[in-house]
C-alpha atoms as a PDB file:
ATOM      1  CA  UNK A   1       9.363 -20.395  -3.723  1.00  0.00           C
ATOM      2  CA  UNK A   2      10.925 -17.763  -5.588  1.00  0.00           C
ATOM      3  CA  UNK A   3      12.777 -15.004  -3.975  1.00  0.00           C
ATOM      4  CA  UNK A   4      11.224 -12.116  -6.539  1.00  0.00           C
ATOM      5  CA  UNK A   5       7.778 -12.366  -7.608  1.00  0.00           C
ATOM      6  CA  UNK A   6       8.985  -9.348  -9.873  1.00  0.00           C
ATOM      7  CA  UNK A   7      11.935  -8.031 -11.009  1.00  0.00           C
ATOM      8  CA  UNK A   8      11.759  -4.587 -12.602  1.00  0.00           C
ATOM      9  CA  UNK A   9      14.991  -3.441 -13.947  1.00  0.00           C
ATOM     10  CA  UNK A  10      15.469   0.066 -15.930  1.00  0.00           C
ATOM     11  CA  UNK A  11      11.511   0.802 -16.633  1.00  0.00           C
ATOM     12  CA  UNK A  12      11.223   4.277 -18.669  1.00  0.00           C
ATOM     13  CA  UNK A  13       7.711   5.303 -20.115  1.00  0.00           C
ATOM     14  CA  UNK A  14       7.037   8.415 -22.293  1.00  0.00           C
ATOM     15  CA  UNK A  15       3.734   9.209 -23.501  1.00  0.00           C
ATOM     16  CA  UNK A  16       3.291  10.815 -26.967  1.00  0.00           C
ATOM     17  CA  UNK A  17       3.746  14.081 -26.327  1.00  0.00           C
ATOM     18  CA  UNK A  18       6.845  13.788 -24.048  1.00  0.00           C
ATOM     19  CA  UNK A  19       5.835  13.177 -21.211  1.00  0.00           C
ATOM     20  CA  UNK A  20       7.874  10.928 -18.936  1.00  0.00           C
ATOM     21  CA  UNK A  21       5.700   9.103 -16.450  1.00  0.00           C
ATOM     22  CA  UNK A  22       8.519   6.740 -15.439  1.00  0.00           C
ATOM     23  CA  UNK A  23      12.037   7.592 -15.635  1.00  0.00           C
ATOM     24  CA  UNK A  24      14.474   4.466 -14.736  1.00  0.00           C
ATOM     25  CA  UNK A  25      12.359   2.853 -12.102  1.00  0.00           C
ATOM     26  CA  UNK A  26      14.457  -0.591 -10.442  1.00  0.00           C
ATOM     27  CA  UNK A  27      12.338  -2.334  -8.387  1.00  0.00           C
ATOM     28  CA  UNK A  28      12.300  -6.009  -6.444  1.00  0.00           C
ATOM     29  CA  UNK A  29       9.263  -7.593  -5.286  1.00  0.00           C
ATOM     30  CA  UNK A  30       9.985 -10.130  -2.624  1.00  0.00           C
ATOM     31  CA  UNK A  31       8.051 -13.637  -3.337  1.00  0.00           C
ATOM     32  CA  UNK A  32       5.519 -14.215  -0.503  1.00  0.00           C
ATOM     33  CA  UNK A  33       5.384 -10.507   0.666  1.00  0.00           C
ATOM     34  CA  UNK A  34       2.830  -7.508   1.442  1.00  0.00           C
ATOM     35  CA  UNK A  35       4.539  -4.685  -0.815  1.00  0.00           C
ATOM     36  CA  UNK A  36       3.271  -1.298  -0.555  1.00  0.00           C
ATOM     37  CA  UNK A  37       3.681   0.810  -3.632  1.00  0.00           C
ATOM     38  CA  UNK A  38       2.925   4.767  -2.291  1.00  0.00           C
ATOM     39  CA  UNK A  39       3.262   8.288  -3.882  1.00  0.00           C
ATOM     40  CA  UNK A  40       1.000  11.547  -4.925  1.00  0.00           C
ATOM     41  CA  UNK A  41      -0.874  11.382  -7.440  1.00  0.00           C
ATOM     42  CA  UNK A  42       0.363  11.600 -10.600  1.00  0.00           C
ATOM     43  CA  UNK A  43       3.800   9.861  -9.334  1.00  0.00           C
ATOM     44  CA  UNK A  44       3.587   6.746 -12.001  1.00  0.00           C
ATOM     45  CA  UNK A  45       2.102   4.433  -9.834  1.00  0.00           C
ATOM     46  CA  UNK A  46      -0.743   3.331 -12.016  1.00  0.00           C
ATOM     47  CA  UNK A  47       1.512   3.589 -15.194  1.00  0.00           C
ATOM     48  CA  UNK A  48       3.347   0.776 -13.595  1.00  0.00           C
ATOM     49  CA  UNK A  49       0.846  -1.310 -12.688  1.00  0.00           C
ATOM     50  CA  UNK A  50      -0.634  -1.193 -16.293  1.00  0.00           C
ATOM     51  CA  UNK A  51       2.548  -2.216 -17.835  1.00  0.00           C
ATOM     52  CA  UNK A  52       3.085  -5.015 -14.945  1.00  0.00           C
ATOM     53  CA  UNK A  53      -0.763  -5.865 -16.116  1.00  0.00           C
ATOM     54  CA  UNK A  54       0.318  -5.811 -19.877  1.00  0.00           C
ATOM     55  CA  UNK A  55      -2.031  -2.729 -20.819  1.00  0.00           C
ATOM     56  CA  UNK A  56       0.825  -0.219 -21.231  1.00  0.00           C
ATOM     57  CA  UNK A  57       3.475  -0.897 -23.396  1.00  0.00           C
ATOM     58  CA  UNK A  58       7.239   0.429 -21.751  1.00  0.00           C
ATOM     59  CA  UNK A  59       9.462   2.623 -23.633  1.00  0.00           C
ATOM     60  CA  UNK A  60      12.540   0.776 -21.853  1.00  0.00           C
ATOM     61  CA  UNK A  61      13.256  -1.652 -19.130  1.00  0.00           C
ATOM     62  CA  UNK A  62      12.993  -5.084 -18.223  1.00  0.00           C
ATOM     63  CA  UNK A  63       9.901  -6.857 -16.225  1.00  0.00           C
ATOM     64  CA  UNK A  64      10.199 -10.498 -14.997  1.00  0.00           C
ATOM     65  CA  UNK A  65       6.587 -11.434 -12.989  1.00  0.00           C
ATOM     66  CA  UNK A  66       7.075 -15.428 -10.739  1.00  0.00           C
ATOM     67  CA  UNK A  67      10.722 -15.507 -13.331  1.00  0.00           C
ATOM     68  CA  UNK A  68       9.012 -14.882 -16.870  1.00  0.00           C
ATOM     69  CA  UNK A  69      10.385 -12.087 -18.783  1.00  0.00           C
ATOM     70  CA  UNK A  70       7.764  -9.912 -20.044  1.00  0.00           C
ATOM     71  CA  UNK A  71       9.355  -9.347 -23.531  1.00  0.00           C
ATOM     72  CA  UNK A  72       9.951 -13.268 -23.739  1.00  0.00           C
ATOM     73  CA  UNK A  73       6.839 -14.885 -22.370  1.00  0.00           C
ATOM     74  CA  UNK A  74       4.685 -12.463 -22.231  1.00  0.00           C
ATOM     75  CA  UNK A  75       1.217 -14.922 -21.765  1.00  0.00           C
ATOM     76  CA  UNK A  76       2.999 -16.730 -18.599  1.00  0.00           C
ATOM     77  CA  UNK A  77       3.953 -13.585 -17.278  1.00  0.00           C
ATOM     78  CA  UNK A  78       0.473 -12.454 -17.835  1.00  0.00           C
ATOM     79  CA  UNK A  79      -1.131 -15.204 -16.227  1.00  0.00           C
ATOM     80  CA  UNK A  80       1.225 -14.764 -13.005  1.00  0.00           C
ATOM     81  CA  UNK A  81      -0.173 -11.516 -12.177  1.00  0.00           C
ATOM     82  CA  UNK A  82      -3.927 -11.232 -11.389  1.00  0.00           C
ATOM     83  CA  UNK A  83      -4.882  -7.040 -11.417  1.00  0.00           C
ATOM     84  CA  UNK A  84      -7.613  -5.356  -9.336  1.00  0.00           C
ATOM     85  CA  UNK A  85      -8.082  -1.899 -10.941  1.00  0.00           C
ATOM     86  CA  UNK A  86      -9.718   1.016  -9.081  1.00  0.00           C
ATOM     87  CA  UNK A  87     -11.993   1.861 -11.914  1.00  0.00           C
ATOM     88  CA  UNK A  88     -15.352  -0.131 -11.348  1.00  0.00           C
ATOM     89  CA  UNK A  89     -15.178  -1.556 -15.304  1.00  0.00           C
ATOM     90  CA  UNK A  90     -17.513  -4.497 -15.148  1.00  0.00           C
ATOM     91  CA  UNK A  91     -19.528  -5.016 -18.256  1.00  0.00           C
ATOM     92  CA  UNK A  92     -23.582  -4.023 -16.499  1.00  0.00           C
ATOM     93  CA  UNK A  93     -25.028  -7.630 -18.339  1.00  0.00           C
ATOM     94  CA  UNK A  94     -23.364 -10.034 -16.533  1.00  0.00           C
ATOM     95  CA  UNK A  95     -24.301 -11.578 -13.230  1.00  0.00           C
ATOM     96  CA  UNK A  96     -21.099 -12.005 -10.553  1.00  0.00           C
ATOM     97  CA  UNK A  97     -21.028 -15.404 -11.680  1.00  0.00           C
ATOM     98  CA  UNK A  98     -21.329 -15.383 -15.405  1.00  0.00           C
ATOM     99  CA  UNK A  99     -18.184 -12.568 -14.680  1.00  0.00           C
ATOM    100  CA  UNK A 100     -15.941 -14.884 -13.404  1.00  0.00           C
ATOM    101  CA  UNK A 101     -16.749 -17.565 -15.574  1.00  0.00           C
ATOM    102  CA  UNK A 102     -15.832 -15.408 -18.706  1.00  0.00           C
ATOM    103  CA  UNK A 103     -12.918 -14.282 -17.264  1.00  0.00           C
ATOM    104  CA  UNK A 104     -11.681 -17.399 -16.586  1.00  0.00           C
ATOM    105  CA  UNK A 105     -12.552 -18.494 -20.248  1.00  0.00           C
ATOM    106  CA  UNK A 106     -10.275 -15.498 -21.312  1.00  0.00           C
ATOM    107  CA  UNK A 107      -7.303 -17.095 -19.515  1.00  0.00           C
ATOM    108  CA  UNK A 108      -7.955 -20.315 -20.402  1.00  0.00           C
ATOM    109  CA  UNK A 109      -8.781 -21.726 -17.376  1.00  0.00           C
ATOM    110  CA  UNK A 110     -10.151 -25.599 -18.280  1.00  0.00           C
ATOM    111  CA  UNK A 111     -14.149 -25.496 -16.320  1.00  0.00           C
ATOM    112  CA  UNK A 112     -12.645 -28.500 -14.231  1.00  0.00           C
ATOM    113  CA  UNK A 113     -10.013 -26.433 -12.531  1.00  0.00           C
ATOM    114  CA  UNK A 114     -12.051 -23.182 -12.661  1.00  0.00           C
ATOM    115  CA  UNK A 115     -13.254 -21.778  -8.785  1.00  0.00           C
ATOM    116  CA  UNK A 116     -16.192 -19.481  -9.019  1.00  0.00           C
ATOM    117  CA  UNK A 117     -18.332 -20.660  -6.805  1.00  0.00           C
ATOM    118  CA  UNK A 118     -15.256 -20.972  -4.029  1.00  0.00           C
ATOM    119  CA  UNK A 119     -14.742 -17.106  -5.200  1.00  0.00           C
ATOM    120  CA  UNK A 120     -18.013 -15.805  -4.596  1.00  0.00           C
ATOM    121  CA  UNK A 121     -18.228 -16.997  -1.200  1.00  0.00           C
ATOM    122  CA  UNK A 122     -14.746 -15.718  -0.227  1.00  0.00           C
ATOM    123  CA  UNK A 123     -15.595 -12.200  -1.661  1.00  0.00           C
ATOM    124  CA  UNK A 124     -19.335 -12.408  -0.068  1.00  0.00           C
ATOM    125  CA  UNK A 125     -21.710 -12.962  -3.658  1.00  0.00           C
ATOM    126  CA  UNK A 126     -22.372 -15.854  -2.670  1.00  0.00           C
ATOM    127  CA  UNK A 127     -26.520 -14.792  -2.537  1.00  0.00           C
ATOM    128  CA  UNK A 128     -25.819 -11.999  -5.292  1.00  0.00           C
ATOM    129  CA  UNK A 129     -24.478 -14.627  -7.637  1.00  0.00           C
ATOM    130  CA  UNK A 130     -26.979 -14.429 -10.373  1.00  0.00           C
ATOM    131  CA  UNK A 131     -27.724 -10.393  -9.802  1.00  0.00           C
ATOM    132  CA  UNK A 132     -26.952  -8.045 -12.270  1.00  0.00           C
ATOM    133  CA  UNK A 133     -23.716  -6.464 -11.948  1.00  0.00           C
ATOM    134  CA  UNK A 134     -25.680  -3.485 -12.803  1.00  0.00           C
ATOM    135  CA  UNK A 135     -27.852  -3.955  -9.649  1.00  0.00           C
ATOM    136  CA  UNK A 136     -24.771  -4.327  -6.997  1.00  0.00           C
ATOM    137  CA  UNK A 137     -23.614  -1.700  -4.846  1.00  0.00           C
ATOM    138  CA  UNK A 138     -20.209   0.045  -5.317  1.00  0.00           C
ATOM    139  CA  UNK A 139     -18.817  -1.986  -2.374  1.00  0.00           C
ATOM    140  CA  UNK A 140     -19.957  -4.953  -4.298  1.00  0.00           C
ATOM    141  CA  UNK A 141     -18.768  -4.453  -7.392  1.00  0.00           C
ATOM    142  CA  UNK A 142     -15.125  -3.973  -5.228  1.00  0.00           C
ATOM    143  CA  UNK A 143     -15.693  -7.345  -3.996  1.00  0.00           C
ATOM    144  CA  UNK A 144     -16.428  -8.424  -7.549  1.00  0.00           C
ATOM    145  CA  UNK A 145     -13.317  -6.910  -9.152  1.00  0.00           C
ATOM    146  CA  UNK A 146     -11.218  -8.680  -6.859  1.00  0.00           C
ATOM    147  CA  UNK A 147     -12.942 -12.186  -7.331  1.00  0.00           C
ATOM    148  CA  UNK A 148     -12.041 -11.483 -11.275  1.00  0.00           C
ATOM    149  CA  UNK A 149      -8.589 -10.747 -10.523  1.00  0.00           C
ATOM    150  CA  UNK A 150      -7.994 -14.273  -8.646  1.00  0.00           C
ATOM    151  CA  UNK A 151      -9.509 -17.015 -11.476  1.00  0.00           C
ATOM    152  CA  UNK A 152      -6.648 -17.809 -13.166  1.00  0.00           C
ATOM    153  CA  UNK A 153      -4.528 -18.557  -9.954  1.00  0.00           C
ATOM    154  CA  UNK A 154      -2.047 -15.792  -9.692  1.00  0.00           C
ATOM    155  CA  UNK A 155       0.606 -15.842  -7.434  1.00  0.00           C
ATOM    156  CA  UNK A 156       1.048 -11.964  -7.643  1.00  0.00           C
ATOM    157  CA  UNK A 157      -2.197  -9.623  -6.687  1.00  0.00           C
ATOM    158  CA  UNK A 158      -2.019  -6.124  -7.298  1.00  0.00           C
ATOM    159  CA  UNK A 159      -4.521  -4.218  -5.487  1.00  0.00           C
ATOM    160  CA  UNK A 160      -5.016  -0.582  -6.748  1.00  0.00           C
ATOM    161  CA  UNK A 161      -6.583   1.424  -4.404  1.00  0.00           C
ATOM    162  CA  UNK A 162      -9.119  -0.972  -3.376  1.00  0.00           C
ATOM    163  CA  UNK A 163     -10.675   0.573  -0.424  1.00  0.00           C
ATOM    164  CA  UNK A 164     -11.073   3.939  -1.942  1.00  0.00           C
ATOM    165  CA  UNK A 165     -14.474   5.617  -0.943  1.00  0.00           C
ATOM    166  CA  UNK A 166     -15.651   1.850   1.039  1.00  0.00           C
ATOM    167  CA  UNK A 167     -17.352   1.194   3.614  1.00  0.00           C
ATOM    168  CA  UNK A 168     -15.521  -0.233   7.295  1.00  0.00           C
ATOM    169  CA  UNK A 169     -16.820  -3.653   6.913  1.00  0.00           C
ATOM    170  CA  UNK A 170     -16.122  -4.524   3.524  1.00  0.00           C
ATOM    171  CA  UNK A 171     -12.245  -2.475   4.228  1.00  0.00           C
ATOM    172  CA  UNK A 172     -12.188  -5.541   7.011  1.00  0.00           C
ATOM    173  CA  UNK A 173     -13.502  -8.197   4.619  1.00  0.00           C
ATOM    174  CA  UNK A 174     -10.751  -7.212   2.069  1.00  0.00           C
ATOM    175  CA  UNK A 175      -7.977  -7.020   4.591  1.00  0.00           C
ATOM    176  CA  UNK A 176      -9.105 -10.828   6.307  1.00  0.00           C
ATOM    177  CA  UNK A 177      -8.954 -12.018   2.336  1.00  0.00           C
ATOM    178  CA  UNK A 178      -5.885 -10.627   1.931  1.00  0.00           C
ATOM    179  CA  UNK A 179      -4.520 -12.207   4.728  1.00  0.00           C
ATOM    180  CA  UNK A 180      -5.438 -15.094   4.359  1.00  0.00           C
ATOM    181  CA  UNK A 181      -4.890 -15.684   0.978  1.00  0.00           C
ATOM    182  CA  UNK A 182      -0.748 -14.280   1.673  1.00  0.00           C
ATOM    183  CA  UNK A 183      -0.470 -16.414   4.793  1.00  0.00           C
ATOM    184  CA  UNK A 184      -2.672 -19.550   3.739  1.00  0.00           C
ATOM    185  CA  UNK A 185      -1.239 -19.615  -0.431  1.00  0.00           C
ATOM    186  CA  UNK A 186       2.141 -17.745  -0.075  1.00  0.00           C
ATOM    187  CA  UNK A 187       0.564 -15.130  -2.539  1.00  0.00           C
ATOM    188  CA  UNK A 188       2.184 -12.016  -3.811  1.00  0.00           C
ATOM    189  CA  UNK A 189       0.324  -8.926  -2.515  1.00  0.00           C
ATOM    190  CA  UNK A 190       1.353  -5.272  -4.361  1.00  0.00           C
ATOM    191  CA  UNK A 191      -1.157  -2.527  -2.817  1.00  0.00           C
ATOM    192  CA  UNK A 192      -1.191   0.997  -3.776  1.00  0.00           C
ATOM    193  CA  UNK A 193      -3.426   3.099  -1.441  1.00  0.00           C
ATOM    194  CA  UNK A 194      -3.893   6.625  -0.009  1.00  0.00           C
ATOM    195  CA  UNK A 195      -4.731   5.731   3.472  1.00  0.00           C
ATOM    196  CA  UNK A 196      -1.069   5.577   4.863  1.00  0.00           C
ATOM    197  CA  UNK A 197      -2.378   3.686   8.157  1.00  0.00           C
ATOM    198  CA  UNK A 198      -3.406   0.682   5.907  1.00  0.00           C
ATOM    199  CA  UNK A 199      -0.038   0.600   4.139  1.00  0.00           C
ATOM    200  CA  UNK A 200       1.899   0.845   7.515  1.00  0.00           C
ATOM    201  CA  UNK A 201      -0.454  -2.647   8.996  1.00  0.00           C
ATOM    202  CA  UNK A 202      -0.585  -4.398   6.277  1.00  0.00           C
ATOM    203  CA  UNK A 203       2.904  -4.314   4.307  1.00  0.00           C
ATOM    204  CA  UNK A 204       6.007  -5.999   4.759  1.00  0.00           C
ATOM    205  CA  UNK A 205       8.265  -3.538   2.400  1.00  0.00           C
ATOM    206  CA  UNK A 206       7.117  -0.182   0.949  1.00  0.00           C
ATOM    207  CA  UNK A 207       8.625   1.542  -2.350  1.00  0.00           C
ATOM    208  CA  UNK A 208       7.863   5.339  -2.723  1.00  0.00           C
ATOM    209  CA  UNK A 209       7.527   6.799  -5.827  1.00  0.00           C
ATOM    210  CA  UNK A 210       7.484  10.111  -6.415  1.00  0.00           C
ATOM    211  CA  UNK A 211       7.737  12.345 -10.369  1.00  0.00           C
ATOM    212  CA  UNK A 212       8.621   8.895 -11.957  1.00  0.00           C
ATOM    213  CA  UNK A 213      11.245   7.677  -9.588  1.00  0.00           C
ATOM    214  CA  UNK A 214      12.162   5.500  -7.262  1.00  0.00           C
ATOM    215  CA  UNK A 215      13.461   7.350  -3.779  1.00  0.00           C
ATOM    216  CA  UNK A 216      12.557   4.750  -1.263  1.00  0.00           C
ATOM    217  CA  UNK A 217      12.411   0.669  -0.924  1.00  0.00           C
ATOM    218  CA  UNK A 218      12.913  -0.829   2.604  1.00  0.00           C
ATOM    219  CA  UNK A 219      11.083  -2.728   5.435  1.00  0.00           C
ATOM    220  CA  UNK A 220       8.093  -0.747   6.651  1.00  0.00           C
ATOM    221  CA  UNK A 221       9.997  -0.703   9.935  1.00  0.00           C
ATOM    222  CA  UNK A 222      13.034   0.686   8.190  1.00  0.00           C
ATOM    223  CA  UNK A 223      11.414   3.469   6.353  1.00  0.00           C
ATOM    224  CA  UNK A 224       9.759   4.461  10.045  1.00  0.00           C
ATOM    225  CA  UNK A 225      13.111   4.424  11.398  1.00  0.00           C
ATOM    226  CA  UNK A 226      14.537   6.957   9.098  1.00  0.00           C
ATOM    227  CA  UNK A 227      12.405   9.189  11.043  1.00  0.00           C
ATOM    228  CA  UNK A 228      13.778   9.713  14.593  1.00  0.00           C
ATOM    229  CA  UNK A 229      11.862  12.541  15.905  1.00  0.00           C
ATOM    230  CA  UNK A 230       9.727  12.178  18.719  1.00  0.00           C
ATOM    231  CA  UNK A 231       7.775  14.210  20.906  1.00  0.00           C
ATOM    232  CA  UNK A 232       7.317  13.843  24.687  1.00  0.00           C
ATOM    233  CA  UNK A 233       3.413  15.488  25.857  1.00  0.00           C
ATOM    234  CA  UNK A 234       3.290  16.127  29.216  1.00  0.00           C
ATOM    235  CA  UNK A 235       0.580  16.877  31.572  1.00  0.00           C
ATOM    236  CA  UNK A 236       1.722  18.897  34.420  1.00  0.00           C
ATOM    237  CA  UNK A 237      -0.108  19.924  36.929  1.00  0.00           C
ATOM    238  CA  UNK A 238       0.209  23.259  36.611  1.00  0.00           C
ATOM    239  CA  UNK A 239       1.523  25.141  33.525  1.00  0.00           C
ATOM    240  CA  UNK A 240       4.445  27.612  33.864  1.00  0.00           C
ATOM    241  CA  UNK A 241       4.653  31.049  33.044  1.00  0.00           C
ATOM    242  CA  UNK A 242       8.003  30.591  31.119  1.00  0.00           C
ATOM    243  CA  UNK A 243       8.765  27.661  29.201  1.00  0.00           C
ATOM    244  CA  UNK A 244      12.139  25.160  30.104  1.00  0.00           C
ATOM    245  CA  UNK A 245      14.234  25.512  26.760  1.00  0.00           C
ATOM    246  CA  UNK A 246      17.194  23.342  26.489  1.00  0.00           C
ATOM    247  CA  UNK A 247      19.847  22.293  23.410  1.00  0.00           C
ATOM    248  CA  UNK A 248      17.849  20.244  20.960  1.00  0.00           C
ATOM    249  CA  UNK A 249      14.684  20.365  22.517  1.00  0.00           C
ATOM    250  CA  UNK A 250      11.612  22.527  21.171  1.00  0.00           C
ATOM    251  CA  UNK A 251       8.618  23.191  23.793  1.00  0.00           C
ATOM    252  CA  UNK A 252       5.500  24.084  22.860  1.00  0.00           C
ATOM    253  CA  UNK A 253       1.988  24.676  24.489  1.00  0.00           C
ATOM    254  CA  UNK A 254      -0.994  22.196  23.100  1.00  0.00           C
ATOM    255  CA  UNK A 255      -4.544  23.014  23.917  1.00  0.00           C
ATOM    256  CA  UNK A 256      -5.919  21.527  27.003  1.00  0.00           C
ATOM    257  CA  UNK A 257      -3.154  22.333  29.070  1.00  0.00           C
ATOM    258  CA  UNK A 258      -0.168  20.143  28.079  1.00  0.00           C
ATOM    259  CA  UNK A 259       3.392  20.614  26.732  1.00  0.00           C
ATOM    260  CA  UNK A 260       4.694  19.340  23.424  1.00  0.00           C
ATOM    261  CA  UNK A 261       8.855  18.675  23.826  1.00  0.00           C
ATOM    262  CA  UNK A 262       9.952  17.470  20.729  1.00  0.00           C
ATOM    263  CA  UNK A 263      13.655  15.685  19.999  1.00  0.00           C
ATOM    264  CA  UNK A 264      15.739  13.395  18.054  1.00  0.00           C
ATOM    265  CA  UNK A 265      15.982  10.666  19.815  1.00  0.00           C
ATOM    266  CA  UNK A 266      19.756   9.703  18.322  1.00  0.00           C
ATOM    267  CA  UNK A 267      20.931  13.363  20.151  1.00  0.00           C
ATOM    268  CA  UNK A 268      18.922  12.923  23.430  1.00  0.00           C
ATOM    269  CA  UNK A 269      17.919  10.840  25.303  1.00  0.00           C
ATOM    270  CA  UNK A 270      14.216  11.011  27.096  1.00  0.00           C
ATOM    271  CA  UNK A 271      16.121  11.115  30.555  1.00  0.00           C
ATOM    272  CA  UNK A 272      17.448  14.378  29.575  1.00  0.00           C
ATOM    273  CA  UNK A 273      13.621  15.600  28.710  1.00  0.00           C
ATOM    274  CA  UNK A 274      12.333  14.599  31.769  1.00  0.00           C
ATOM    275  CA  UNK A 275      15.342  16.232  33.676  1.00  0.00           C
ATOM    276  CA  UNK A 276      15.022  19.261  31.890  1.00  0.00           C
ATOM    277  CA  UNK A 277      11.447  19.197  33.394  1.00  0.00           C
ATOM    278  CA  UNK A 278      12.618  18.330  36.581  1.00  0.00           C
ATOM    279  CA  UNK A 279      15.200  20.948  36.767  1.00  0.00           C
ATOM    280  CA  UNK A 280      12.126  23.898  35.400  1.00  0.00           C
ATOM    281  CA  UNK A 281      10.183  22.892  38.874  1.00  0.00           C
ATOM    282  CA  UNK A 282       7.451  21.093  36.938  1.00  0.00           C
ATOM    283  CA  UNK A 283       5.269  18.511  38.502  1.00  0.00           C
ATOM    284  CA  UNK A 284       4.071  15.644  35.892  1.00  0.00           C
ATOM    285  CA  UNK A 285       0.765  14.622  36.529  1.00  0.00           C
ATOM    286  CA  UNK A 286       0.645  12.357  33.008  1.00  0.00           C
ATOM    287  CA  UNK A 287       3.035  11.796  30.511  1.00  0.00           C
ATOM    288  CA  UNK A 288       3.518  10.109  27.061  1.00  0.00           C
ATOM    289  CA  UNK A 289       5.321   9.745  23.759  1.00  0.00           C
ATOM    290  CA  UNK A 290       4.528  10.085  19.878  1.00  0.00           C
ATOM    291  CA  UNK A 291       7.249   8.936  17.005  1.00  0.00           C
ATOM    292  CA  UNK A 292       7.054   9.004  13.323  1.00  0.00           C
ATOM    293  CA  UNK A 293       4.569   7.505  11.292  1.00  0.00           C
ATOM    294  CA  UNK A 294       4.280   6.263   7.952  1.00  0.00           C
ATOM    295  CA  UNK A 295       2.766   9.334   6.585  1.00  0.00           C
ATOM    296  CA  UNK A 296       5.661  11.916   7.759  1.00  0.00           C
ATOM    297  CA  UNK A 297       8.313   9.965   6.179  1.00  0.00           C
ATOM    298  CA  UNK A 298       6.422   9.721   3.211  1.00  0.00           C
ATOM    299  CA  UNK A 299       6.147  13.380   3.149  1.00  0.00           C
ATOM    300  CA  UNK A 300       9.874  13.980   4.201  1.00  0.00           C
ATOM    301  CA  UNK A 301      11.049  11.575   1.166  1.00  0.00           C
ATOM    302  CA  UNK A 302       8.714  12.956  -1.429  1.00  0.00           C
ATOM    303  CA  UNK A 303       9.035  16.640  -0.367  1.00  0.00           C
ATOM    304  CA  UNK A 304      12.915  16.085  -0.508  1.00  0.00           C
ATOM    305  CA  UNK A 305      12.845  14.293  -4.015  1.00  0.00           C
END
């Protein structure tokens, strides 16, 4: 296996007009990974997934997708990547499994080696295969997007935004696929997505974007580290008149009767909370903790950039 599925080196795009929708942008894709790609909207994250997809054309930069240089080979680097946009673009005529059958055609897939029928079933069309795609749902037409994106054998997926506005059970069919087809084929997975939660389960490594640039890639549990804060909530069993206050410690009241003491957990240490507490005459009836999650360093890196 590879150690990058893709290689991005440099990558500058400016629209007619001037605009600069990605200024510089390096960026490694481990081989075999989950790899987040997050930021606002607007940030360049779909610019570079069309140009990874071949239906932008850069200003600047190298791309290598599975070792093929985009500018060199650009039909094997093409047929590494396998794309599943977030616009529902399916032509209305075509049943799920004439679909994939085209598409397949239009990568030259030989009919011996081509797996449509294997597709439907693993994206549930199996009973909507000869259905209209006119006459599926929005959550199916998801499922059939994806199915299109995996005919030719990729061994990168990019998933853009593909539980936007979906239901719970087809956000857990997507995720099992996923999953599976990572752990069980070693695939490439690239997801861009708005829920934050999904990023923070599912990825291995998460880059950031943000105005056109790169200001994060690490590990997911990296990027969570950056973050030290956390925040002690206590239950006590009855709440004080005057609040303890101690060096690097904030105390606030919460609704339903508990305290909020929030610190930095490389300063001090939750012994010194609880003694603090202690020392104020405060009897704990519960306690617990809260840390950082994906979506606060997201907003500390892209407020700060």
């Amino acid at each position: 296996m590879r150690d990058d599925a893709i290689r991005i080196e440099g990558l500058r795009k400016v629209y007619d007009g001037g605009k600069e929708a990605l200024k510089g942008v390096d960026l490694t894709v481990p081989a075999g990974s989950v790899f987040g790609l997050l930021g606002p909207n607007g940030a360049g994250k779909s610019t570079l997934i069309n140009i990874l997809a071949g239906l932008v054309v850069k200003t600047e930069g190298r791309v290598t997708i599975w070792g093929w240089d985009q500018d060199v080979n650009p039909r094997q680097s093409r047929a590494s990547i396998g794309v599943m946009p977030q616009e529902l673009n399916l032509d209305p005529f075509f049943t799920p499994r004439g679909a994939l059958e085209v598409q397949a055609g239009l990568y030259g897939v030989p009919k011996s080696q081509r797996r449509s029928e294997e597709i439907l079933r693993m994206v549930g069309l199996e009973d909507k295969a000869e259905a209209y795609a006119r006459t599926l749902s929005g959550g199916m037409r998801r499922r059939l997007l994806l199915g299109k994106a995996l005919v030719h054998h990729p061994r990168v997926l990019v998933l853009d935004e593909p539980t936007a506005g979906v239901d719970i059970e087809l956000r857990q069919m997507l995720w099992d696929n996923v999953r599976k087809l990572n752990r069980e084929r070693g695939m490439t997975i690239i997801l861009t997505t708005h829920y934050l939660e999904e990023a923070e389960e599912m990825c291995d490594e998460i880059a950031i974007i943000n105005h056109g640039a790169l200001v994060a890639q690490d590990s997911t549990a990296n990027l969570l580290g950056q973050l030290d804060a956390k925040t002690m909530v206590i239950e006590p069993e009855e709440m004080p008149d005057t609040l303890p206050q101690a060096d690097g410690i904030t105390v606030e009241r919460r609704d339903g009767g508990q305290l909020a003491l929030s610190y930095h957990a490389h300063k001090t240490r939750a012994e010194d909370v609880l003694a603090m507490v202690r020392e104020a005459g405060i009897l704990i009836r519960d306690v617990r903790t809260e840390q950082a999650d994906l979506q606060d360093v997201f907003l500390s890196l892209t407020r700060s950039a």
